[in-house]
N, C-alpha and C. Protein backbone atom coordinates (compact mmCIF):
# COMPACT_ATOMS: atom_id res chain seq x y z
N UNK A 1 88.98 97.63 94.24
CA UNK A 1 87.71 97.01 93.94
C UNK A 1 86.60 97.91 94.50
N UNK A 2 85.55 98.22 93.57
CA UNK A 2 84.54 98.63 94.22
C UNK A 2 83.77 98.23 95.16
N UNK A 3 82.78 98.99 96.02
CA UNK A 3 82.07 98.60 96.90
C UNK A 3 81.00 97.71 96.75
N UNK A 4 79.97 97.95 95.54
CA UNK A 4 79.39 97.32 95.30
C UNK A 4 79.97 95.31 94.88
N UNK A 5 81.33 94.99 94.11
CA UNK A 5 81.85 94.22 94.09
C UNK A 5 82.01 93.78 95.51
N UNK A 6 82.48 94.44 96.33
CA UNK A 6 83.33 93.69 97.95
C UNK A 6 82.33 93.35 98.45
N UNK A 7 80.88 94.07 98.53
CA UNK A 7 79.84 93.59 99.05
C UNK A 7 79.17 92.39 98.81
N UNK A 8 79.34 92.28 97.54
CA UNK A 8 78.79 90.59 97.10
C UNK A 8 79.98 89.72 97.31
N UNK A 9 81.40 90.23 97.15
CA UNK A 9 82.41 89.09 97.57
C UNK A 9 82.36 88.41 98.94
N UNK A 10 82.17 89.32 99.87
CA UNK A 10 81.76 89.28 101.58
C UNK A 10 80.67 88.23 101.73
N UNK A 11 79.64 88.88 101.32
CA UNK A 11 78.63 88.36 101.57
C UNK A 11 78.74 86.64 100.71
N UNK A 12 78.85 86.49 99.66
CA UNK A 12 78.90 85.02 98.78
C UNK A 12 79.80 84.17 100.09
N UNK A 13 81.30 85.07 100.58
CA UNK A 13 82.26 84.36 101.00
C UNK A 13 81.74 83.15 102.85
N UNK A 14 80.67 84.65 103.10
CA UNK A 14 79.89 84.11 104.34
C UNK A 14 78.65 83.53 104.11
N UNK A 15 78.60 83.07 102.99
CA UNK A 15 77.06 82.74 102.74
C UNK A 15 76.18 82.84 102.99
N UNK A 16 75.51 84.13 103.12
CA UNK A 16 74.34 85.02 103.27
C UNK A 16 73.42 85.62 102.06
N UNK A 17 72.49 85.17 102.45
CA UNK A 17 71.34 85.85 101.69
C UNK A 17 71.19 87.41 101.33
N UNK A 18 70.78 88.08 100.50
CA UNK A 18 70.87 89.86 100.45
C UNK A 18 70.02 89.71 101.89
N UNK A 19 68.61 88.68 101.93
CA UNK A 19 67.40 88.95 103.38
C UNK A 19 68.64 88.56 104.86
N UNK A 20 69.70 88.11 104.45
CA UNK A 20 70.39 87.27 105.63
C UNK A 20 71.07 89.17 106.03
N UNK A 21 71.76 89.69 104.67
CA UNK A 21 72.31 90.79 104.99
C UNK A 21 71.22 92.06 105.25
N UNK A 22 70.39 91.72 104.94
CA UNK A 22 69.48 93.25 105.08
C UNK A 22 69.03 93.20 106.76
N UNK A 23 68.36 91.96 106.82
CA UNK A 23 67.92 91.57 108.17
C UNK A 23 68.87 92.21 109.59
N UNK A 24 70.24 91.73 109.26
CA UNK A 24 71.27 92.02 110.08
C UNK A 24 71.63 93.47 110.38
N UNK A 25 71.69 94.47 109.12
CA UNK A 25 72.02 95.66 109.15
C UNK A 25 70.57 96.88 109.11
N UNK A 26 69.73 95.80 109.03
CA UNK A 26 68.80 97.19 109.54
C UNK A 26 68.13 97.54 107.88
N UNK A 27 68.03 97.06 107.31
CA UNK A 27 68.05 97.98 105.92
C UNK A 27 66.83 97.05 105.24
N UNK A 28 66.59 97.31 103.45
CA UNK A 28 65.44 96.54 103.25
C UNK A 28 66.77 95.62 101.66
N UNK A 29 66.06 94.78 101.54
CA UNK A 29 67.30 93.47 100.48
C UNK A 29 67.22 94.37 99.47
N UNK A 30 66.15 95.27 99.08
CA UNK A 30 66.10 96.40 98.19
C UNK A 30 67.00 96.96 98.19
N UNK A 31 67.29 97.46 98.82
CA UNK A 31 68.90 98.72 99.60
C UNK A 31 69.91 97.74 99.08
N UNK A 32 70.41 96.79 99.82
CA UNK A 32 71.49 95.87 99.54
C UNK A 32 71.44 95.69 98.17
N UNK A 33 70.87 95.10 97.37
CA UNK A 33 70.50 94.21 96.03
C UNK A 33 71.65 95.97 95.55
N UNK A 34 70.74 97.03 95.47
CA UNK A 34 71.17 98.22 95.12
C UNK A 34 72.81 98.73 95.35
N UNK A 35 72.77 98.64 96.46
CA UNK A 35 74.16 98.62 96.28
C UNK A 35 75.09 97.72 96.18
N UNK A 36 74.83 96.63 96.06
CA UNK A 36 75.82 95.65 95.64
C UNK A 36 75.94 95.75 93.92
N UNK A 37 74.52 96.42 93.50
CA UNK A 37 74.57 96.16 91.81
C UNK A 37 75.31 97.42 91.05
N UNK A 38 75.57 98.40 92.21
CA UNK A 38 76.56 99.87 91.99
C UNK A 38 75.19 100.98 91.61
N UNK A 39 73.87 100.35 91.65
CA UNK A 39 72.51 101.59 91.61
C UNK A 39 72.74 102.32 92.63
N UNK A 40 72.93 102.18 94.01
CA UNK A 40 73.26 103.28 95.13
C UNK A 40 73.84 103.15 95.54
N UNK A 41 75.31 104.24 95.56
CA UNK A 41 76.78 104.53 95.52
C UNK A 41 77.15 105.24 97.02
N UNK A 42 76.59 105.85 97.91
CA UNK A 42 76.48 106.50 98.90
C UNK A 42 76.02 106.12 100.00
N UNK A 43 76.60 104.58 100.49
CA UNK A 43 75.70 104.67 102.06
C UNK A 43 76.11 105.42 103.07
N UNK A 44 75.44 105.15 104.35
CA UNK A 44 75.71 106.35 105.25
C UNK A 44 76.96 105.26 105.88
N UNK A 45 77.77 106.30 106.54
CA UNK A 45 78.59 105.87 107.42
C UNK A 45 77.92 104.42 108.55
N UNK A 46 76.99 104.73 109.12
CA UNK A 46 76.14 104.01 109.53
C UNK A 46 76.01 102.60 109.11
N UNK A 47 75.48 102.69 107.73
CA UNK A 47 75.28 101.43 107.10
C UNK A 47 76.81 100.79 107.33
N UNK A 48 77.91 101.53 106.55
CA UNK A 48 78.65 100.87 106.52
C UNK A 48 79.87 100.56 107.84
N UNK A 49 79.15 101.11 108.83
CA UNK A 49 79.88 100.09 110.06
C UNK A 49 79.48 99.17 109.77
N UNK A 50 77.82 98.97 110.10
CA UNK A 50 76.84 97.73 110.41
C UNK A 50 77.28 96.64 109.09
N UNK A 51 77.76 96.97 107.80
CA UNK A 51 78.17 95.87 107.05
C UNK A 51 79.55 95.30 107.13
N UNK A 52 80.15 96.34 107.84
CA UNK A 52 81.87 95.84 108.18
C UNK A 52 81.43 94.91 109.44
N UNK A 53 80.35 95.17 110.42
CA UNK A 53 80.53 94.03 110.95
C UNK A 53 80.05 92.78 110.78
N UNK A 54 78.60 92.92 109.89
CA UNK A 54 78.12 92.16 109.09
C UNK A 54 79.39 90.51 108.87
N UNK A 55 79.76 91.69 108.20
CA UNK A 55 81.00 90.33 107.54
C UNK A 55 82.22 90.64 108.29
N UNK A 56 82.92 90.81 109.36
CA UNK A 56 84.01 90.79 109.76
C UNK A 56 85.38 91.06 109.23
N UNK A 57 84.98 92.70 108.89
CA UNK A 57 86.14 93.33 108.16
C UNK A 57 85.79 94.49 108.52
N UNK A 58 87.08 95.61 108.47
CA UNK A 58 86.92 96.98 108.54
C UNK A 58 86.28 97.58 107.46
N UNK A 59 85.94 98.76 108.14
CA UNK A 59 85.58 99.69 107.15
C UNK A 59 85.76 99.91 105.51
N UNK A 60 87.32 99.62 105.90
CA UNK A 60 88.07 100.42 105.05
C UNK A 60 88.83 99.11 104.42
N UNK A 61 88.40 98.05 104.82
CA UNK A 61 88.56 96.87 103.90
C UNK A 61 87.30 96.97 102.92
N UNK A 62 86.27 97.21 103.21
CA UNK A 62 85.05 96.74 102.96
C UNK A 62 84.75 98.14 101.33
N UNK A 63 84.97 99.06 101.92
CA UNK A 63 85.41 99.99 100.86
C UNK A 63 86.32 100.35 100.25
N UNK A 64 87.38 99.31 99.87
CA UNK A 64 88.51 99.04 99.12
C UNK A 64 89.67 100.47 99.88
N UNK A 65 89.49 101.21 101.01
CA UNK A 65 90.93 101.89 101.16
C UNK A 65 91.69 101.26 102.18
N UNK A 66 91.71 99.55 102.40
CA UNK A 66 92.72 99.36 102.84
C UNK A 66 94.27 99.25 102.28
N UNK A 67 95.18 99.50 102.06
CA UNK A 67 96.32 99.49 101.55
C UNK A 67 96.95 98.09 101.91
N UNK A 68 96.77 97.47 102.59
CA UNK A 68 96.71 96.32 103.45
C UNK A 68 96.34 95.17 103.16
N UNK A 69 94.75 95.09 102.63
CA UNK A 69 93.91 94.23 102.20
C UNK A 69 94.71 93.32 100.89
N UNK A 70 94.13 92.15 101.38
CA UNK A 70 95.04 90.73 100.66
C UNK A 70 94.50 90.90 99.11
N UNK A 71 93.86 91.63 99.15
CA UNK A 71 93.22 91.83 97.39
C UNK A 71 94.04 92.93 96.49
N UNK A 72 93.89 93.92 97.28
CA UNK A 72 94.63 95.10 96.58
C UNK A 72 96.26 95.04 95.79
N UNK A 73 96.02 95.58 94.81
CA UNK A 73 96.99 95.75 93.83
C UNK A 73 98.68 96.17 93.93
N UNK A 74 99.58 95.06 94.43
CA UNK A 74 100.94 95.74 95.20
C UNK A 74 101.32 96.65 93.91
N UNK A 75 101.34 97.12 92.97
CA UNK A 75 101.66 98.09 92.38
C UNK A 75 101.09 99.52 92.82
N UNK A 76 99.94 99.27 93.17
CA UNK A 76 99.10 100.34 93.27
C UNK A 76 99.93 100.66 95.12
N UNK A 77 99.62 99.43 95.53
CA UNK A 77 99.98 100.41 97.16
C UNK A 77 101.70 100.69 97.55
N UNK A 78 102.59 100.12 96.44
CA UNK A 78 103.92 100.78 96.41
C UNK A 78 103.53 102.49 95.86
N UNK A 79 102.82 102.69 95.22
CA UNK A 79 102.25 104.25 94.25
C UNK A 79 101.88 104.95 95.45
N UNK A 80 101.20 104.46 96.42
CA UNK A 80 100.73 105.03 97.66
C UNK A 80 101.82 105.06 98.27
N UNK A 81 102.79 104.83 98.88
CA UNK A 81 103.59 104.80 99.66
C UNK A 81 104.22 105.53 99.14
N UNK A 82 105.17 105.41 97.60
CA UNK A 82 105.61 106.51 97.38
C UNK A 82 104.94 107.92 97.25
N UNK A 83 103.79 108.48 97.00
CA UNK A 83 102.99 109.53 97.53
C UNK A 83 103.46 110.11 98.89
N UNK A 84 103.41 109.33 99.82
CA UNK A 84 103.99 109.74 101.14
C UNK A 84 104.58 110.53 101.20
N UNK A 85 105.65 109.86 100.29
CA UNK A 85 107.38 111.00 100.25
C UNK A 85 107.10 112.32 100.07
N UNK A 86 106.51 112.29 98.90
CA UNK A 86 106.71 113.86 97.88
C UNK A 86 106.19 115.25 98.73
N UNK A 87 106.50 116.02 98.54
CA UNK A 87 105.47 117.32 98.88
C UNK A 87 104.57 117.59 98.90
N UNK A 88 103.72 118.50 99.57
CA UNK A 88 102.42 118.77 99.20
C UNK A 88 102.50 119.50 97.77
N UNK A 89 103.48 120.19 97.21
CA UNK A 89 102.60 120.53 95.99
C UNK A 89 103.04 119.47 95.08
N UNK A 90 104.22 118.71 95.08
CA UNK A 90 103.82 117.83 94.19
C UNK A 90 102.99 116.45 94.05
N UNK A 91 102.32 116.67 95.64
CA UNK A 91 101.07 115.67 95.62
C UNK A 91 99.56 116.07 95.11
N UNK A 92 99.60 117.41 94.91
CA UNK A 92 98.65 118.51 94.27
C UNK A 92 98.71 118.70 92.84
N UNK A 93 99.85 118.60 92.30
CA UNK A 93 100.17 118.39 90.97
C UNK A 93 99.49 116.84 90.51
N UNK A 94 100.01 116.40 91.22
CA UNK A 94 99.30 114.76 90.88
C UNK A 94 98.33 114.26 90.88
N UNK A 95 97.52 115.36 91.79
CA UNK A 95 95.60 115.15 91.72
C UNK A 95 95.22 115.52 90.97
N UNK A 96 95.97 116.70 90.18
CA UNK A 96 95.16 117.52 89.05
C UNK A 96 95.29 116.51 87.91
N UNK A 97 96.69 115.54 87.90
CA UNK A 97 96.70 115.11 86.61
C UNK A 97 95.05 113.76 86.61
N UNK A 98 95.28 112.89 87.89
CA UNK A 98 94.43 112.12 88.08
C UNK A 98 92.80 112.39 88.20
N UNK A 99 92.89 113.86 87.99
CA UNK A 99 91.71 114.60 87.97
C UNK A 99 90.97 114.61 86.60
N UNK A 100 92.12 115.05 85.63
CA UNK A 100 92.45 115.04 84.20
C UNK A 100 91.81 113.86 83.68
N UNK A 101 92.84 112.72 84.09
CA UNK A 101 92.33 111.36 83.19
C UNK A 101 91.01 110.85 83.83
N UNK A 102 90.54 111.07 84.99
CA UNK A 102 89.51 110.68 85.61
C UNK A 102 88.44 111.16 84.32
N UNK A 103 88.58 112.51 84.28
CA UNK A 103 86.94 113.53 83.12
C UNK A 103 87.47 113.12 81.87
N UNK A 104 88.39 112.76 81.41
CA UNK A 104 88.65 112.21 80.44
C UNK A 104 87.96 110.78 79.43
N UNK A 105 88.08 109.72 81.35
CA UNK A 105 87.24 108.47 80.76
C UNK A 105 85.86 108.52 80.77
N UNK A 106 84.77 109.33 81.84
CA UNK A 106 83.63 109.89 81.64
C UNK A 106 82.84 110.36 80.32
């Protein structure tokens, strides 16, 4: 799930205002509204401590790379795990292909 999605899931789930979340993290509801709507894709590391604690989740919940997280796709994080195994070049082979279909759907 994207960031902009987890951010409004978080936030709806704690019932906060974008002013409840901007207030808290320092930022303006402008900023938030923005990235929750996927307009600005890049916060700073910064921001996104202050919103992991915001709502009481890691980082890396909060930006979908937990492998862990009760949301994520068990197909997808068996795919990760098996990754583990393989080699580095045939984990290099496998970026290029995912590289491929990535410029593909663009």
């Amino acid at each position: 799930m994207a960031l902009a999605a987890k951010l409004k899931q978080f936030r709806t789930a704690k019932r906060k205002s974008l002013q409840d979340v901007a207030d808290e993290v320092g930022a303006s509801k402008a900023h938030i509204w923005d990235l929750e709507t996927g307009r600005a894709k890049n916060p700073s590391i910064d921001l996104l401590t202050k919103l992991s604690r915001c709502f009481d989740v890691s980082v890396a919940e909060l930006i979908g790379e937990n492998p862990e997280g009760e949301a994520e796709d068990s197909q997808l994080v068996a795919m990760y795990r098996d990754l583990k195994h393989l080699s580095p070049d045939d984990r290099k082979a496998i970026q290029s292909m995912m590289d491929h279909f990535r410029k593909r759907e663009s």
